[in-house]
Protein backbone atom coordinates (compact mmCIF):
# COMPACT_ATOMS: atom_id res chain seq x y z
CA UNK A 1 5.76 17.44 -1.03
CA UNK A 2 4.96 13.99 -1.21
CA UNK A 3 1.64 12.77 0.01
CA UNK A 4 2.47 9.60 2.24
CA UNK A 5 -0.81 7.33 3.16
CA UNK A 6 -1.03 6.70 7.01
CA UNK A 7 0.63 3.20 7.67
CA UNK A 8 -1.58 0.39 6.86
CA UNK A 9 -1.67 -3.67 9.02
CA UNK A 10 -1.67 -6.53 7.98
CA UNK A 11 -4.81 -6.98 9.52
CA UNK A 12 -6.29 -3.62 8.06
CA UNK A 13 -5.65 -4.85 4.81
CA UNK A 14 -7.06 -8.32 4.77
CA UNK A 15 -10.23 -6.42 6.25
CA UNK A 16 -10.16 -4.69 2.45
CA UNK A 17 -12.36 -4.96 -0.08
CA UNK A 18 -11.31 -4.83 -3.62
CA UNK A 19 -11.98 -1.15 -4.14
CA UNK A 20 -10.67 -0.17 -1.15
CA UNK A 21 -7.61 -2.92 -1.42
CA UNK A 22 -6.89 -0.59 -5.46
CA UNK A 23 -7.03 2.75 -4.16
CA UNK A 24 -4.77 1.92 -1.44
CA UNK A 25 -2.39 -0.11 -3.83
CA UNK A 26 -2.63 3.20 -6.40
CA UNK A 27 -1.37 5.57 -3.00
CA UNK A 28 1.20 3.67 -2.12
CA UNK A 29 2.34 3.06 -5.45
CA UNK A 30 2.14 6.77 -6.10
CA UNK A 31 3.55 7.51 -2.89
CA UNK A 32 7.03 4.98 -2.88
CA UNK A 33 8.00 6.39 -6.61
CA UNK A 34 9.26 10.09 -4.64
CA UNK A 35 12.61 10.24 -4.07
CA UNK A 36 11.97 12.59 -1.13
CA UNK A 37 10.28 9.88 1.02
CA UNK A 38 12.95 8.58 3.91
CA UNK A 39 14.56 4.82 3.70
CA UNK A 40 12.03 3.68 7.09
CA UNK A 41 9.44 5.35 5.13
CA UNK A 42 10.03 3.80 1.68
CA UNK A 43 10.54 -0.09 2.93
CA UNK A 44 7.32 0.52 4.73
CA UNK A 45 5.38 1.35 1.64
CA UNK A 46 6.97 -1.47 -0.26
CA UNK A 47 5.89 -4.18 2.51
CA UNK A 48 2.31 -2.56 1.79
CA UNK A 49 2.50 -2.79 -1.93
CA UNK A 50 3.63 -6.42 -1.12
CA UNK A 51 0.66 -7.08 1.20
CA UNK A 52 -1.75 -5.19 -0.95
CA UNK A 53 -1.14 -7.01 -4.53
CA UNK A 54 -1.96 -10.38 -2.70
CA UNK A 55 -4.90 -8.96 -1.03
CA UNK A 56 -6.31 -8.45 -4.53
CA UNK A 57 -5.33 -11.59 -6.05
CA UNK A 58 -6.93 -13.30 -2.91
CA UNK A 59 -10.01 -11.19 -3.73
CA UNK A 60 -10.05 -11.86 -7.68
CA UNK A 61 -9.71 -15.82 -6.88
């Protein structure tokens, strides 16, 4: 079974900071690689990823 992190905001992940904004980025990542994890499910995770990599370029600028 695939562990699926609870659904993260926008606004919940401009709040991050750069450690928490990687071991989000690592769950999701982890988490959108199953094949077991429904379409809703899977375009959720890659708007995250999305939202997540520029939270951490924002943070390393």
């Amino acid at each position: 079974m695939v562990e699926v992190p609870p659904p993260l905001t926008p606004g919940q992940i401009d709040a991050l900071s750069i450690t928490e904004a990687q071991e989000a980025l690592a769950k999701v990542a982890k988490a959108r690689q199953h094949a077991e994890i429904d379409e809703e499910t899977r375009e959720r995770l890659e708007e995250e990823f999305d939202l997540l990599i520029a939270r951490l370029k924002e943070l390393k600028e």
